[in-house]
C-alpha atoms as a PDB file:
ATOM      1  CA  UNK A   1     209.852 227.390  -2.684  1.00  0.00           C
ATOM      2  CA  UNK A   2     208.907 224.151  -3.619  1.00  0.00           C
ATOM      3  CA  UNK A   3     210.487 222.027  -7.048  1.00  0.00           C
ATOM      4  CA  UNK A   4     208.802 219.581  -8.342  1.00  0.00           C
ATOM      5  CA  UNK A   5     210.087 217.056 -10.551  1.00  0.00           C
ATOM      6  CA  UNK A   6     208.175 215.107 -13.130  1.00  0.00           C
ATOM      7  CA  UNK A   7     208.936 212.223 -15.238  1.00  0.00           C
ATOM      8  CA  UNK A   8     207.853 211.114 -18.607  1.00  0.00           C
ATOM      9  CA  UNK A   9     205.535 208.396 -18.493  1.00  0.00           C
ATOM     10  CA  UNK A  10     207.216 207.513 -22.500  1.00  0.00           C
ATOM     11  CA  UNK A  11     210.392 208.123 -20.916  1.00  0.00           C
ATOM     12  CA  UNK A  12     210.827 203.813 -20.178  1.00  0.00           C
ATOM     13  CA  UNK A  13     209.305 203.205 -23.984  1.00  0.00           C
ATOM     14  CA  UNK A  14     211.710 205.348 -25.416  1.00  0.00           C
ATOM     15  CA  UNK A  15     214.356 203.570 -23.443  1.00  0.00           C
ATOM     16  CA  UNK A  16     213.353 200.199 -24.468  1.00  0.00           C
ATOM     17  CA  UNK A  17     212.750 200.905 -28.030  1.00  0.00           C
ATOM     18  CA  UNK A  18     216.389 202.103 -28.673  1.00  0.00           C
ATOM     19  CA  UNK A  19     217.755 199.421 -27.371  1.00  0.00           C
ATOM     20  CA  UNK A  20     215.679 196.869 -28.945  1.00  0.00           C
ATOM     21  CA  UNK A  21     216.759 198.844 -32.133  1.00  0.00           C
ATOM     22  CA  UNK A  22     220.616 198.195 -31.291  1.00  0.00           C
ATOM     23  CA  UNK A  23     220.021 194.992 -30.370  1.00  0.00           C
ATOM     24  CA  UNK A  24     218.825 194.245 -33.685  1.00  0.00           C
ATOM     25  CA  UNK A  25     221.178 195.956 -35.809  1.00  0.00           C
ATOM     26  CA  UNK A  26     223.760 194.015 -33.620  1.00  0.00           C
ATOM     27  CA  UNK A  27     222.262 190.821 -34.743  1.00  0.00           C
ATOM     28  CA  UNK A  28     221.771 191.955 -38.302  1.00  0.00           C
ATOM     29  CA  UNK A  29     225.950 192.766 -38.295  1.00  0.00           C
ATOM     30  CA  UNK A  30     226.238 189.826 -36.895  1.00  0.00           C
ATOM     31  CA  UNK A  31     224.319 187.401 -39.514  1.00  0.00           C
ATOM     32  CA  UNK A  32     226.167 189.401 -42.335  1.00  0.00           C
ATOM     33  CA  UNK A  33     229.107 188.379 -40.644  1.00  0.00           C
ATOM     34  CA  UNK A  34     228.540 185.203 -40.150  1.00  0.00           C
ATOM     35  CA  UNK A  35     227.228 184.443 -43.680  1.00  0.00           C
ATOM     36  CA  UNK A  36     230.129 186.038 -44.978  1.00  0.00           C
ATOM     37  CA  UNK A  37     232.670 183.829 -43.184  1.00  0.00           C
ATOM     38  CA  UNK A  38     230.088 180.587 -44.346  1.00  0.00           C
ATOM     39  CA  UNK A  39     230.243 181.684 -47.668  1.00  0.00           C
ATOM     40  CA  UNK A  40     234.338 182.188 -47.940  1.00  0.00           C
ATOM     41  CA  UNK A  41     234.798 178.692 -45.977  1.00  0.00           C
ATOM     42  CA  UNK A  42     232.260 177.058 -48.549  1.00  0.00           C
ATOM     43  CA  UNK A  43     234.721 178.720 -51.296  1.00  0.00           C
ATOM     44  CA  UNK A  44     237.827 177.631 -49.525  1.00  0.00           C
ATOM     45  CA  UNK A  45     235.952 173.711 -49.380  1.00  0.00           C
ATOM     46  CA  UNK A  46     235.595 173.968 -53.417  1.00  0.00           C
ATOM     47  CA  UNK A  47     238.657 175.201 -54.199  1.00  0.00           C
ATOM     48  CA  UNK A  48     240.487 172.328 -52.022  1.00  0.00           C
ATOM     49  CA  UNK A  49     238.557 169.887 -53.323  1.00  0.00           C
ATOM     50  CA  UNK A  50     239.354 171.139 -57.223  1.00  0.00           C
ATOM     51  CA  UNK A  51     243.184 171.420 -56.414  1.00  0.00           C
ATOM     52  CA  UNK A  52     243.389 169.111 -53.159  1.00  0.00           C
END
């Protein structure tokens, strides 16, 4: 009896597409984040500068 085993030549693509996927929506969490924290340090700035 003889088994063969066979391998999806997509199989890699696949692989490579879902990560480039998470990669991406890492770095799109991460611009939000980093925007956000610009943005609320820029606020902090004018409200020093009003009251400082």
């Amino acid at each position: 009896m003889a088994t063969r085993l066979s391998v999806n030549s997509d199989f890699q693509e696949k692989s490579t597409s879902v990560k480039r996927k998470s990669d991406l929506k890492r770095k799109a969490w991460l611009a939000v984040f980093a925007a956000s924290a610009l943005f609320w340090v820029l606020v902090a700035l004018v409200i020093w500068r009003f009251w400082g």
